[in-house]
PDB file of N, CA and C in Angstrom:
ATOM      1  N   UNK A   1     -12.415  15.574   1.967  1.00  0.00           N
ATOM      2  CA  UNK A   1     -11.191  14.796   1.960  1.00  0.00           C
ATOM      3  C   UNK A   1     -10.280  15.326   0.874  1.00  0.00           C
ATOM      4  N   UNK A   2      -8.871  15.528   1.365  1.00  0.00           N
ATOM      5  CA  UNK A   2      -8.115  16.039  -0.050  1.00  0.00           C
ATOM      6  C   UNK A   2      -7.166  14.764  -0.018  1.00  0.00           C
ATOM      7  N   UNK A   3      -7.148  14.619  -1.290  1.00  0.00           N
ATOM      8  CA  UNK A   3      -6.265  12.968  -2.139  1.00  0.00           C
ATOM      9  C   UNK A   3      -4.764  13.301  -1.334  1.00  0.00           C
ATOM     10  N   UNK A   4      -4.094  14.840  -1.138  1.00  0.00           N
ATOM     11  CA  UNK A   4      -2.828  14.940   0.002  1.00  0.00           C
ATOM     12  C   UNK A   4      -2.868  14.082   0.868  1.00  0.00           C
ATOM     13  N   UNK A   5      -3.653  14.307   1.319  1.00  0.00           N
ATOM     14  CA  UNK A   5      -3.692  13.949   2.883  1.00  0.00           C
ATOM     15  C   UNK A   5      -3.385  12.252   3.092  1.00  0.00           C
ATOM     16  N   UNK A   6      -5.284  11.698   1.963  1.00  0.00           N
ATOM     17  CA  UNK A   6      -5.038  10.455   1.973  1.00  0.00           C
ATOM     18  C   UNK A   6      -3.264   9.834   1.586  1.00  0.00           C
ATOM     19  N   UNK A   7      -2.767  10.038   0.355  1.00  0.00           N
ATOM     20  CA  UNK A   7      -1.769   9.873  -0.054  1.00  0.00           C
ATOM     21  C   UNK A   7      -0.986   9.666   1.305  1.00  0.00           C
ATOM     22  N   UNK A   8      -0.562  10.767   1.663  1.00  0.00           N
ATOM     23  CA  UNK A   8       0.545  10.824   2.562  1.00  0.00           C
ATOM     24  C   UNK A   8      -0.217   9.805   3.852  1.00  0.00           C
ATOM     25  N   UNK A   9      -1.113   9.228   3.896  1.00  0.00           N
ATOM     26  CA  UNK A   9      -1.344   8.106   5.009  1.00  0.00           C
ATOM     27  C   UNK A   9      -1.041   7.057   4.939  1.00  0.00           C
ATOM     28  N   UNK A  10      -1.266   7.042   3.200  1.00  0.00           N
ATOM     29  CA  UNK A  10      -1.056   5.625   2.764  1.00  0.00           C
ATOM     30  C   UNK A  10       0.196   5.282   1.972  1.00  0.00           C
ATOM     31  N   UNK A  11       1.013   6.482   2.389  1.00  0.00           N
ATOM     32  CA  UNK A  11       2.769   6.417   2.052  1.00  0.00           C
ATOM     33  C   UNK A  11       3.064   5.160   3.128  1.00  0.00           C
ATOM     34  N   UNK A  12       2.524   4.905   4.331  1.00  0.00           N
ATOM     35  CA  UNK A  12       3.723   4.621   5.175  1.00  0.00           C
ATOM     36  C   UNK A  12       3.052   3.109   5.195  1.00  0.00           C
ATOM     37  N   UNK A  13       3.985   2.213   5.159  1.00  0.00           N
ATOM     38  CA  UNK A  13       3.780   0.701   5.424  1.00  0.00           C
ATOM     39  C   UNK A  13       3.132   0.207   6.702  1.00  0.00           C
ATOM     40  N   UNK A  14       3.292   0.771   7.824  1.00  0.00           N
ATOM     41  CA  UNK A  14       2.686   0.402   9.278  1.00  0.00           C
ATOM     42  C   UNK A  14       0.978   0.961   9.024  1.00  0.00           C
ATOM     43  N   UNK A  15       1.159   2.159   8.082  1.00  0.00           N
ATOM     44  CA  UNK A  15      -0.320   2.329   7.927  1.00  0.00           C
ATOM     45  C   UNK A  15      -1.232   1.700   7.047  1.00  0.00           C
ATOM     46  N   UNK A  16      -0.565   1.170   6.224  1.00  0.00           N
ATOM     47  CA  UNK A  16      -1.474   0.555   5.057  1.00  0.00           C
ATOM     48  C   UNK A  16      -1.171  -1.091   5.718  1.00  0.00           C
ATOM     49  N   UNK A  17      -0.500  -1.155   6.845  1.00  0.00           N
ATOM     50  CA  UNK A  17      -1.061  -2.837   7.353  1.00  0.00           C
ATOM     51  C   UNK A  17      -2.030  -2.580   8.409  1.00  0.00           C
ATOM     52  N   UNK A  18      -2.458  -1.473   9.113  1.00  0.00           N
ATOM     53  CA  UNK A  18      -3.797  -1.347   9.730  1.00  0.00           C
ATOM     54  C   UNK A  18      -4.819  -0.977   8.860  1.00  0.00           C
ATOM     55  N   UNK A  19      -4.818  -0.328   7.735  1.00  0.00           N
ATOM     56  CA  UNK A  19      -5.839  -0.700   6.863  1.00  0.00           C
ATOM     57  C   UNK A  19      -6.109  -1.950   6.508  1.00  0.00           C
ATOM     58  N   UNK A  20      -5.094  -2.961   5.917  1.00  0.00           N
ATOM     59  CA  UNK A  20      -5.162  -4.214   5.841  1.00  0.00           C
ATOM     60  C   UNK A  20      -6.133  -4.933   7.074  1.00  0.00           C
ATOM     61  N   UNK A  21      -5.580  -4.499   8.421  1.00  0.00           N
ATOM     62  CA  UNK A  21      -6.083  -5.533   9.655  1.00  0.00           C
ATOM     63  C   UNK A  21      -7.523  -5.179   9.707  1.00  0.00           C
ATOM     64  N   UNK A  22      -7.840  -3.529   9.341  1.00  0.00           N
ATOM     65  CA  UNK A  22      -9.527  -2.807   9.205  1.00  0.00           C
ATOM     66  C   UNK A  22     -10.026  -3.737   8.559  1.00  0.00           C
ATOM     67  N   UNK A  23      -9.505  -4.675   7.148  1.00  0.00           N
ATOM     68  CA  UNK A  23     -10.569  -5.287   6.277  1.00  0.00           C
ATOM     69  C   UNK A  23     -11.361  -5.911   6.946  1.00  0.00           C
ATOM     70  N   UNK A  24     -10.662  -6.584   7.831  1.00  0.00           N
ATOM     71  CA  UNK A  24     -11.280  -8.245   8.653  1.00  0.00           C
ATOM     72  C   UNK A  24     -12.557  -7.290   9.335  1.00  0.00           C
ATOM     73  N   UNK A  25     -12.810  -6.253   9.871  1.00  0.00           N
ATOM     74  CA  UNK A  25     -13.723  -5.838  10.817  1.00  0.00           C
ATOM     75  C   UNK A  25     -12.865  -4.797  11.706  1.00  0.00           C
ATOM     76  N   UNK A  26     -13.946  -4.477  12.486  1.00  0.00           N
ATOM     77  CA  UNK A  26     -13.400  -3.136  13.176  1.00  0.00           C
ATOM     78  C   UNK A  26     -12.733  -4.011  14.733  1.00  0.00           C
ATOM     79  N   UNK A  27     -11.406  -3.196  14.973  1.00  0.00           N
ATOM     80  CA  UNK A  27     -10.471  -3.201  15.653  1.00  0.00           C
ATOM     81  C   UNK A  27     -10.419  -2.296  16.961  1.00  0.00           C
ATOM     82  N   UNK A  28     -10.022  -2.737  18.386  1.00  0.00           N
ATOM     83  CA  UNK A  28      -9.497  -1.829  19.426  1.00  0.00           C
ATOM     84  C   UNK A  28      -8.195  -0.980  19.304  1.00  0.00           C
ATOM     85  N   UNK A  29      -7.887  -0.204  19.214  1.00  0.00           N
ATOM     86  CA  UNK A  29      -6.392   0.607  19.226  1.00  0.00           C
ATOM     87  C   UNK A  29      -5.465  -0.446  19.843  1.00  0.00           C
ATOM     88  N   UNK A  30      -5.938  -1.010  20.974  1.00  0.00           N
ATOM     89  CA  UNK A  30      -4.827  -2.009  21.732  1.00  0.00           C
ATOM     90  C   UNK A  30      -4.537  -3.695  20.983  1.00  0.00           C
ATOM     91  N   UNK A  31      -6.079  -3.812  20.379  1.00  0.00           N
ATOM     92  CA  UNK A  31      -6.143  -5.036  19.330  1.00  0.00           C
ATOM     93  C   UNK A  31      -4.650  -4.802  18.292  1.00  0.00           C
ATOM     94  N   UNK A  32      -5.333  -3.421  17.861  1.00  0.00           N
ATOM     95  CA  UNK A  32      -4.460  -3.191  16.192  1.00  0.00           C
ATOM     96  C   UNK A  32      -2.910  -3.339  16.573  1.00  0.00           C
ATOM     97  N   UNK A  33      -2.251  -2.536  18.026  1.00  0.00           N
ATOM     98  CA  UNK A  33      -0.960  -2.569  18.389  1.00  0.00           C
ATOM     99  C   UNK A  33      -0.593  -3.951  18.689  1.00  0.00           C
ATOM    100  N   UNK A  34      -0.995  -4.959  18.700  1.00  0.00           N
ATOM    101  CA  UNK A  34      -0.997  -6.176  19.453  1.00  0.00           C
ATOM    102  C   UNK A  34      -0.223  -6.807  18.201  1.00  0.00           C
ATOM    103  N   UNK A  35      -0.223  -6.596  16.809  1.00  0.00           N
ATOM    104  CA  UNK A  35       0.118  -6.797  15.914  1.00  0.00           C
ATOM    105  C   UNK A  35       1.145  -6.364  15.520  1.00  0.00           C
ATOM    106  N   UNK A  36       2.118  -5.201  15.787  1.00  0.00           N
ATOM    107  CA  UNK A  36       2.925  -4.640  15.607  1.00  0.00           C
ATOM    108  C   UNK A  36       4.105  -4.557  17.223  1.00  0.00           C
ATOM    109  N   UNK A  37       5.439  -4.334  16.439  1.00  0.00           N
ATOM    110  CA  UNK A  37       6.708  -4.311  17.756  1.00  0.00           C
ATOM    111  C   UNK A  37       6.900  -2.988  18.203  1.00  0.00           C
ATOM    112  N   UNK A  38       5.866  -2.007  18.598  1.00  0.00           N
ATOM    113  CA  UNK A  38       5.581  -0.519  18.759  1.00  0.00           C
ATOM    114  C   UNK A  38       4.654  -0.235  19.829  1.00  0.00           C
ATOM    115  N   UNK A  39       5.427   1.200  20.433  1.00  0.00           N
ATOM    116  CA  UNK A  39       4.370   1.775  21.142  1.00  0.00           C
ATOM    117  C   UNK A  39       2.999   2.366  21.244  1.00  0.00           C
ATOM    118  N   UNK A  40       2.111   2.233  22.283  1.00  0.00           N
ATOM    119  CA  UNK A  40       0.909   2.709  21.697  1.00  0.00           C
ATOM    120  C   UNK A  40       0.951   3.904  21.201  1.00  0.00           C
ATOM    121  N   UNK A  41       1.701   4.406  22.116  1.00  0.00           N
ATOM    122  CA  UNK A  41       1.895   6.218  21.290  1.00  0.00           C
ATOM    123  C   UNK A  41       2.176   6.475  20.046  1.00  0.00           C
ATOM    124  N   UNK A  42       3.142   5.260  19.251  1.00  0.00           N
ATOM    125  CA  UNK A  42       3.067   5.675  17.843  1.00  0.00           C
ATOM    126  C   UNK A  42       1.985   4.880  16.847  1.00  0.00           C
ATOM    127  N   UNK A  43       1.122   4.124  17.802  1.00  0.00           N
ATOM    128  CA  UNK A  43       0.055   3.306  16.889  1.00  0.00           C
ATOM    129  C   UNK A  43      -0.844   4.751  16.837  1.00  0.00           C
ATOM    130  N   UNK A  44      -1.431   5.681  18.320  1.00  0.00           N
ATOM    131  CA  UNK A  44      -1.678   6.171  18.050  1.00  0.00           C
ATOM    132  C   UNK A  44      -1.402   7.492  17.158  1.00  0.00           C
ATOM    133  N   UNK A  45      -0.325   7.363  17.128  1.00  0.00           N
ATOM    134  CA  UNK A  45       0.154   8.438  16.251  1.00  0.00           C
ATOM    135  C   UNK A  45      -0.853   8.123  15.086  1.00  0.00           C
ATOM    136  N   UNK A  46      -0.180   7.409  14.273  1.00  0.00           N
ATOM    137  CA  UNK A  46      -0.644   6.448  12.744  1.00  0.00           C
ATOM    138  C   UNK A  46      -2.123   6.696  12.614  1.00  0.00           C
ATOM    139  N   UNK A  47      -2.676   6.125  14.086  1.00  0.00           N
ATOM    140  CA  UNK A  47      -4.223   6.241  13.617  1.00  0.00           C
ATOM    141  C   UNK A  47      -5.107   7.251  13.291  1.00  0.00           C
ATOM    142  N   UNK A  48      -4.302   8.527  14.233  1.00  0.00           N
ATOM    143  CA  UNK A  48      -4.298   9.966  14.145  1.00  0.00           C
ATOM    144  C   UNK A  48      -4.186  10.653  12.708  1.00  0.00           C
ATOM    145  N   UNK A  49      -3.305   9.804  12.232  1.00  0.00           N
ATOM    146  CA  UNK A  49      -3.195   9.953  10.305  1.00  0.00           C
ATOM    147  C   UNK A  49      -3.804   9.382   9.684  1.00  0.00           C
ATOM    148  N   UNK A  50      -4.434   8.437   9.847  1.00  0.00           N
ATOM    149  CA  UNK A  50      -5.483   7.503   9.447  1.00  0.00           C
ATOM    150  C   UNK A  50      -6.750   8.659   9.338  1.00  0.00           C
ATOM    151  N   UNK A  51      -7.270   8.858  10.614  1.00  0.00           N
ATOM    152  CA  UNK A  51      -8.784   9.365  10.827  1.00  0.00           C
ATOM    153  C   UNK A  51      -8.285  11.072  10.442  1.00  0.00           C
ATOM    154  N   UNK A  52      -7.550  11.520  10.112  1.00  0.00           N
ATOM    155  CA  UNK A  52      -6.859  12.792   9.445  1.00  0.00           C
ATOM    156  C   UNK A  52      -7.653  12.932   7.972  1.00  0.00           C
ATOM    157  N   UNK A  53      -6.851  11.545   7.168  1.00  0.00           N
ATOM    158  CA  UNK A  53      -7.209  11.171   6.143  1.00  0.00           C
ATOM    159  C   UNK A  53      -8.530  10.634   5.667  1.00  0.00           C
ATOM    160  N   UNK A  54      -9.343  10.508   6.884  1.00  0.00           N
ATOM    161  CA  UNK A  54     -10.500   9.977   6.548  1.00  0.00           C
ATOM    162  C   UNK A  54     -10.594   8.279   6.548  1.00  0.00           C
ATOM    163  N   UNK A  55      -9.657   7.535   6.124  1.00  0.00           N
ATOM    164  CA  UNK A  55      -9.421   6.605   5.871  1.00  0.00           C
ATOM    165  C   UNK A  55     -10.064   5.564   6.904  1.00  0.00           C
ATOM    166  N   UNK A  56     -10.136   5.919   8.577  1.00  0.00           N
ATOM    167  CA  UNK A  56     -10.414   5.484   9.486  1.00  0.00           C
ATOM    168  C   UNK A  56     -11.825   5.952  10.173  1.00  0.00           C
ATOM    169  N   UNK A  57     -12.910   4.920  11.058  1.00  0.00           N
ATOM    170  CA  UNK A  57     -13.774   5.687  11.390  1.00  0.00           C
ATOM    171  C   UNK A  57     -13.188   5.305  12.998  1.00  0.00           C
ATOM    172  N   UNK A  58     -13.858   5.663  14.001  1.00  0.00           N
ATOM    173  CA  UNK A  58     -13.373   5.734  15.061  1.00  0.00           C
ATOM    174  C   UNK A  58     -14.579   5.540  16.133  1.00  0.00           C
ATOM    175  N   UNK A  59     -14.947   4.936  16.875  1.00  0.00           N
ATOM    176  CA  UNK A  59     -15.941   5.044  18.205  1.00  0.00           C
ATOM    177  C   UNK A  59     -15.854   4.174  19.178  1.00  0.00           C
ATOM    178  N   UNK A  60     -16.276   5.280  20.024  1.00  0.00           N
ATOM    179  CA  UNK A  60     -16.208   4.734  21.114  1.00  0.00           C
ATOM    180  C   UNK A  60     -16.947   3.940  22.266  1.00  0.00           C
ATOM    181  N   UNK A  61     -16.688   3.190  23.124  1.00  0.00           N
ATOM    182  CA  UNK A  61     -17.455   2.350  23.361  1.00  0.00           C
ATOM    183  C   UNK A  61     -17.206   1.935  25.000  1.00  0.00           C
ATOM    184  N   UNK A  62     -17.816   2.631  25.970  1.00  0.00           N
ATOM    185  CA  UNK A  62     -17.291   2.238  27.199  1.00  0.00           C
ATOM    186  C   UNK A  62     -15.518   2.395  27.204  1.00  0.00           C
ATOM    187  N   UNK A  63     -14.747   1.670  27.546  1.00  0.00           N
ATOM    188  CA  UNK A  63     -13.425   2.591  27.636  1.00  0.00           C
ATOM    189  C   UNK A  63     -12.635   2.074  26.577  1.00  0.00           C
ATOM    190  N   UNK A  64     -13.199   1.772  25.441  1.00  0.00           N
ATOM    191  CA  UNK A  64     -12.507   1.103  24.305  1.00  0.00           C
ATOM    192  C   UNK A  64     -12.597   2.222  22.984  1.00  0.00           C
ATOM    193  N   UNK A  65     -11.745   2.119  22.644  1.00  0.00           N
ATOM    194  CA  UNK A  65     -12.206   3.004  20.904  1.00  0.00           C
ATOM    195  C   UNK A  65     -11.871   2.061  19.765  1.00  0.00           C
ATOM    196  N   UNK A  66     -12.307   1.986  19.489  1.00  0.00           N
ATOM    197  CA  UNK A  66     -12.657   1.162  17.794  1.00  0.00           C
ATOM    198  C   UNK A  66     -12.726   1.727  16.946  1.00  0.00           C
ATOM    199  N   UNK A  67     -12.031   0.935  15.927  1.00  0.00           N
ATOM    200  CA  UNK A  67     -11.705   1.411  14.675  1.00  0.00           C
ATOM    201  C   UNK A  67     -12.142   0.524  13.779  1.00  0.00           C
ATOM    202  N   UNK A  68     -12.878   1.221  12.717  1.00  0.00           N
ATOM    203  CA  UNK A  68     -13.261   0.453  11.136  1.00  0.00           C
ATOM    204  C   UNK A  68     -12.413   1.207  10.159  1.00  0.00           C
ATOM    205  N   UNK A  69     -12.737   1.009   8.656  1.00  0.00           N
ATOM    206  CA  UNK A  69     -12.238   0.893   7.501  1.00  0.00           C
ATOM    207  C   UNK A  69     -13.483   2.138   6.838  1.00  0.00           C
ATOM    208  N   UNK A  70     -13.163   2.666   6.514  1.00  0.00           N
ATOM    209  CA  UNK A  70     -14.036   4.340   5.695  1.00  0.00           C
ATOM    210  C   UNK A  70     -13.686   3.296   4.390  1.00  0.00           C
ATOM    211  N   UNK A  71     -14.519   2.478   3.529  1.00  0.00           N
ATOM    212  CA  UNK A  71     -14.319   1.734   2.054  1.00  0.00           C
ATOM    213  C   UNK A  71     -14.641   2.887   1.581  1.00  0.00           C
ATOM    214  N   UNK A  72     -15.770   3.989   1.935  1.00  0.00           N
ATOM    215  CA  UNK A  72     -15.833   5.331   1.098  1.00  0.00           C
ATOM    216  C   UNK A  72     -15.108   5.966   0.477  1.00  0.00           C
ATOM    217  N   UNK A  73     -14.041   6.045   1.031  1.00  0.00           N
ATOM    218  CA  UNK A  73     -12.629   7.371   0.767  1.00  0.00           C
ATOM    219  C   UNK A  73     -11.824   6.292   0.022  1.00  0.00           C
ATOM    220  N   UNK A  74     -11.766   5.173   0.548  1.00  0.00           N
ATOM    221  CA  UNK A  74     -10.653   3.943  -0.342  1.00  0.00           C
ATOM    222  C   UNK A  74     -11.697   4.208  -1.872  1.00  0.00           C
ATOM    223  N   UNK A  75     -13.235   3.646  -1.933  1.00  0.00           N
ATOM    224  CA  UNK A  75     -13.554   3.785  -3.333  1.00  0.00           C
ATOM    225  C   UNK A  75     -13.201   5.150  -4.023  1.00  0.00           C
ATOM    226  N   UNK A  76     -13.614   6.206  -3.494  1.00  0.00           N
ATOM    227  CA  UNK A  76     -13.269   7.101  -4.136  1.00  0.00           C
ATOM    228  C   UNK A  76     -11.401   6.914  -4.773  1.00  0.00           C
ATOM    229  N   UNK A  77     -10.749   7.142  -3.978  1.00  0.00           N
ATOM    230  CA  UNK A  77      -8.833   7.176  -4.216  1.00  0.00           C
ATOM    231  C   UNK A  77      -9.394   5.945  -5.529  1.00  0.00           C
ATOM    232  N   UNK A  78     -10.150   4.790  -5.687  1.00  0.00           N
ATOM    233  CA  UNK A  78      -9.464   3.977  -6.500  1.00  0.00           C
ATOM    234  C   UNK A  78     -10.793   4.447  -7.752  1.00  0.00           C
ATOM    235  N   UNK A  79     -11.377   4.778  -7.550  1.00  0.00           N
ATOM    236  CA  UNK A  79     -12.098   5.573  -8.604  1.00  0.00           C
ATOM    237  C   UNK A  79     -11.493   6.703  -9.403  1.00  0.00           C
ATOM    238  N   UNK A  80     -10.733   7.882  -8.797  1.00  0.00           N
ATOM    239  CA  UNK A  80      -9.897   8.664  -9.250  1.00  0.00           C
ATOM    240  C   UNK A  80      -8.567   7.766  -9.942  1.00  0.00           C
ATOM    241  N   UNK A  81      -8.094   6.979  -9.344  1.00  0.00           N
ATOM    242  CA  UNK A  81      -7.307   6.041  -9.863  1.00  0.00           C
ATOM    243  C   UNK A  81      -7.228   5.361 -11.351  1.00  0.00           C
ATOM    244  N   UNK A  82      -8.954   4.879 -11.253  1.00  0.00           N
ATOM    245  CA  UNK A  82      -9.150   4.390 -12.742  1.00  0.00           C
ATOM    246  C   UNK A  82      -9.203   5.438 -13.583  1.00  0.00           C
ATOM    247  N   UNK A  83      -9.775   5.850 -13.183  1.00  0.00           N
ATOM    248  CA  UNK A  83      -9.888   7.359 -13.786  1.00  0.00           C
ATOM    249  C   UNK A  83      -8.940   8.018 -14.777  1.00  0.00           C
ATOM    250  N   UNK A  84      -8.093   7.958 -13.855  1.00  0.00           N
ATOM    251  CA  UNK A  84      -6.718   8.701 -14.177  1.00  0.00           C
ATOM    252  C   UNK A  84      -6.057   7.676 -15.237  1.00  0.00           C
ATOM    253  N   UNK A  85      -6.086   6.237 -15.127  1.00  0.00           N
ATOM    254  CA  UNK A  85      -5.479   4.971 -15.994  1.00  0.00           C
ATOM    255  C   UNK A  85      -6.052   5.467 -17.237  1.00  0.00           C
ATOM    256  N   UNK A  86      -7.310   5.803 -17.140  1.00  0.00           N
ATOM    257  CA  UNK A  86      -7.965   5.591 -18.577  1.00  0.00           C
ATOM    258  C   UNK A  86      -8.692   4.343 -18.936  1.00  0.00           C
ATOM    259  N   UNK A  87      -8.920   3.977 -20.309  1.00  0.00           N
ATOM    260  CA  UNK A  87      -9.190   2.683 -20.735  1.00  0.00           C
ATOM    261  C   UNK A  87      -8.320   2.040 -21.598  1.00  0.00           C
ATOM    262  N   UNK A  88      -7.160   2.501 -21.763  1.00  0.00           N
ATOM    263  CA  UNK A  88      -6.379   2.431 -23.039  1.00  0.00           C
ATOM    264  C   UNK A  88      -6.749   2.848 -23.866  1.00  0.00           C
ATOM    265  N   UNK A  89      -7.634   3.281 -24.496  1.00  0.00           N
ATOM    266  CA  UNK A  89      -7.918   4.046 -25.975  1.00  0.00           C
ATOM    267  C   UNK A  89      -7.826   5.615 -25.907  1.00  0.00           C
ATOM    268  N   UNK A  90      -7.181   5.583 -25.034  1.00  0.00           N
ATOM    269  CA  UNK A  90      -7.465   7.656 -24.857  1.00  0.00           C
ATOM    270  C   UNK A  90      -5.904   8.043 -25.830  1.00  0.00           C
ATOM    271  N   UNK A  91      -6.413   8.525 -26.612  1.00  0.00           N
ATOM    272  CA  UNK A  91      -5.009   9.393 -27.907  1.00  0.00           C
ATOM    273  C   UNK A  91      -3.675  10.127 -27.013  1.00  0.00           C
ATOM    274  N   UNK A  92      -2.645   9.968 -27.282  1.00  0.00           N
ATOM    275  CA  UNK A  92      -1.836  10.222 -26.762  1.00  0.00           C
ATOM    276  C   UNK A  92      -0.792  11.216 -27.975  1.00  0.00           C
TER     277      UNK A  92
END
């Protein structure tokens, strides 16, 4: 996973509210659009940047595809995150 990629997934607001809807449990592509005033073509777009980024897992299931939440790649981004904050005592 490169932190690019994630980043630029989680630039866009329509994508970080299907991460949001991932928390509850894993989702149908047609579930997740059901939520939004958009075509499937650009949900799938999004999700396409999602599972790009890792961010998304994806399977399939008889003629449905489902989607969960990768918390893996989110802990990591917020691990590098703290990371990067410090603790406050680092000399400047």
């Amino acid at each position: 996973m490169g932190f690019a990629e994630t980043f630029k997934a989680l630039s866009d607001p329509v994508r970080r509210e299907i991460l949001t809807l991932l928390r509850g449990g894993r989702l149908s592509a047609g579930e997740i659009g059901a939520h939004f005033d958009m075509t499937g073509a650009t949900i799938s777009y999004h999700l396409g940047i999602l599972k790009r980024a890792q961010l998304v897992f994806e399977a399939k299931e008889k003629n449905f595809i489902y989607y969960s939440l990768n918390t893996s790649v989110v802990e990591e981004v917020m691990l590098w995150l703290t990371e990067l904050k410090g603790d406050g005592n680092d000399a400047q």
